[in-house]
Protein backbone atom coordinates (compact mmCIF):
# COMPACT_ATOMS: atom_id res chain seq x y z
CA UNK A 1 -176.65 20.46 155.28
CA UNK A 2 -179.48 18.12 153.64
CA UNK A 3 -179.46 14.33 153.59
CA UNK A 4 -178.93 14.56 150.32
CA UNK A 5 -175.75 16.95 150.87
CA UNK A 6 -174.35 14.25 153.55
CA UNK A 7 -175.63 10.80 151.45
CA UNK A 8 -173.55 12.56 148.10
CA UNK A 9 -170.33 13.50 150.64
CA UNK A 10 -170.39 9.50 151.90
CA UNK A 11 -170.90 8.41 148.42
CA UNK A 12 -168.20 10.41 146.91
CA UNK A 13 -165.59 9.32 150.06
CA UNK A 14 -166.44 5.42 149.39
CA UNK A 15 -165.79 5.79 145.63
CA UNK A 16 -162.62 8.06 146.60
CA UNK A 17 -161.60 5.46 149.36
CA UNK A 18 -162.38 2.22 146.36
CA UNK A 19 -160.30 3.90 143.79
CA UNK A 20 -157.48 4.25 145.80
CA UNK A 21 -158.01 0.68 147.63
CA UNK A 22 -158.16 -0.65 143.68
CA UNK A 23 -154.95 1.33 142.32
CA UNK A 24 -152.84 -0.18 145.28
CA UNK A 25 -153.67 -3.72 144.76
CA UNK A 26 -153.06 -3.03 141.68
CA UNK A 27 -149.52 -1.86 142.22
CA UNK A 28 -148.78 -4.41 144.76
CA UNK A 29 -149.99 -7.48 142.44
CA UNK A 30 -147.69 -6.06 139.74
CA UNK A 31 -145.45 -6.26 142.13
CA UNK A 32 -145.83 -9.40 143.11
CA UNK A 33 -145.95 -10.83 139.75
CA UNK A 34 -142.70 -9.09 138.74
CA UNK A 35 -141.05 -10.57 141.53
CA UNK A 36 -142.33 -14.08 140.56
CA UNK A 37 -141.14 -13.45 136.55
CA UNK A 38 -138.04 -12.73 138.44
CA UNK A 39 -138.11 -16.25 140.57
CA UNK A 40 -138.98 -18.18 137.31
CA UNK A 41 -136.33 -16.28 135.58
CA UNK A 42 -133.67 -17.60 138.04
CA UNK A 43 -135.19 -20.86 137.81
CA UNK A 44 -134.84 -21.47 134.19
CA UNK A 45 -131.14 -20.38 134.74
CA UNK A 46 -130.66 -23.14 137.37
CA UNK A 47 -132.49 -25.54 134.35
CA UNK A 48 -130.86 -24.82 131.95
CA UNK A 49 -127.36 -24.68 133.96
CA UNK A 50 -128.59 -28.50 135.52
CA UNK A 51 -128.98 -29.53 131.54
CA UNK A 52 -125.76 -28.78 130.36
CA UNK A 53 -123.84 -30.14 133.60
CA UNK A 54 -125.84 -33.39 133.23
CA UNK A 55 -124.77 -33.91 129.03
CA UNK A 56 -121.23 -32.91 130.21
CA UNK A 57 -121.23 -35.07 132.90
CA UNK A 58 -122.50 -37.89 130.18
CA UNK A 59 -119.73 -36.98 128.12
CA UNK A 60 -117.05 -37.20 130.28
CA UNK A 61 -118.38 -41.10 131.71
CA UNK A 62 -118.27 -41.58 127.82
CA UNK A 63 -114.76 -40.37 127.51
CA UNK A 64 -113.35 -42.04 130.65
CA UNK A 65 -115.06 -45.64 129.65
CA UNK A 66 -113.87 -45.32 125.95
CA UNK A 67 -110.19 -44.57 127.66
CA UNK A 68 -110.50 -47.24 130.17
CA UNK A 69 -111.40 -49.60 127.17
CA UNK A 70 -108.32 -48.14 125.03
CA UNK A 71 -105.77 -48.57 127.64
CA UNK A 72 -107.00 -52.46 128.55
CA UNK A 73 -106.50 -53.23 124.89
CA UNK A 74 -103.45 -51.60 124.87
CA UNK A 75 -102.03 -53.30 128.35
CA UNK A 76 -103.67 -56.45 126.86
CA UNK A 77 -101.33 -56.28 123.27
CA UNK A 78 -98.62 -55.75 125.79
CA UNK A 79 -99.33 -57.94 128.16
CA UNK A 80 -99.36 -55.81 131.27
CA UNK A 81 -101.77 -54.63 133.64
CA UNK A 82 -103.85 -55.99 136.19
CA UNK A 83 -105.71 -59.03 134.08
CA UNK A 84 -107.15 -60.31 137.32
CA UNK A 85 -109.80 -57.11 136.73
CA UNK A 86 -112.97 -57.81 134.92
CA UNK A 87 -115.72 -55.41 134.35
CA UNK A 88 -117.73 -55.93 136.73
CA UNK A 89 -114.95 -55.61 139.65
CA UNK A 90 -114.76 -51.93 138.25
CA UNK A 91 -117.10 -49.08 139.29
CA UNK A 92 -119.34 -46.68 137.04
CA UNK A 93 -116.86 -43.98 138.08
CA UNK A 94 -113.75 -45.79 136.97
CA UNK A 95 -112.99 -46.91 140.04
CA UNK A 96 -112.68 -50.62 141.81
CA UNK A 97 -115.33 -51.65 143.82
CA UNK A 98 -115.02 -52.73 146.93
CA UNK A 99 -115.36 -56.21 147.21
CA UNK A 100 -116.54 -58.66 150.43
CA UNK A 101 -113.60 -60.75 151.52
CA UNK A 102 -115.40 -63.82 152.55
């Protein structure tokens, strides 16, 4: 066996051993990226889920305050209720606050 013979075999065994080191980062970044298309994926799902909680959410405050405001014109026509309860004593939930004896 020449130099030659031996220089060709190591040349053709480093472009055998780069091909194959190439094709499996390949595979593994593809992958990789499909699992992260598969994290965003899941992501936008929780955004998009979020969203639509948050406008119902602002819905139903509307609802409840438009209520609350029915139902104090209505006790106030008939002149029952608590009328000791301003706006401010009452919560954003709908609920009283709680209020420092002293």
């Amino acid at each position: 066996m020449t130099t030659i013979d031996s220089e060709m075999l190591v040349a053709l065994c480093s472009c055998f051993g780069t091909a194959l080191g190439t094709f499996g980062g390949i595979r593994l970044m593809s992958y990789r990226i499909e699992q992260l298309e598969k994290q965003v994926e899941r992501l936008s799902d929780v955004v998009d889920r979020t969203y639509r909680l948050e406008q119902r959410a602002e819905l139903v405050s509307e609802r409840l305050n438009s209520a609350n405001e029915r139902i104090g014109r209505l006790e106030g026509r008939l002149g029952i209720g608590n009328t000791n309860t301003s706006r401010n004593e009452i919560a954003d939930d709908g609920r009283p606050r709680q209020t420092d004896p002293c």
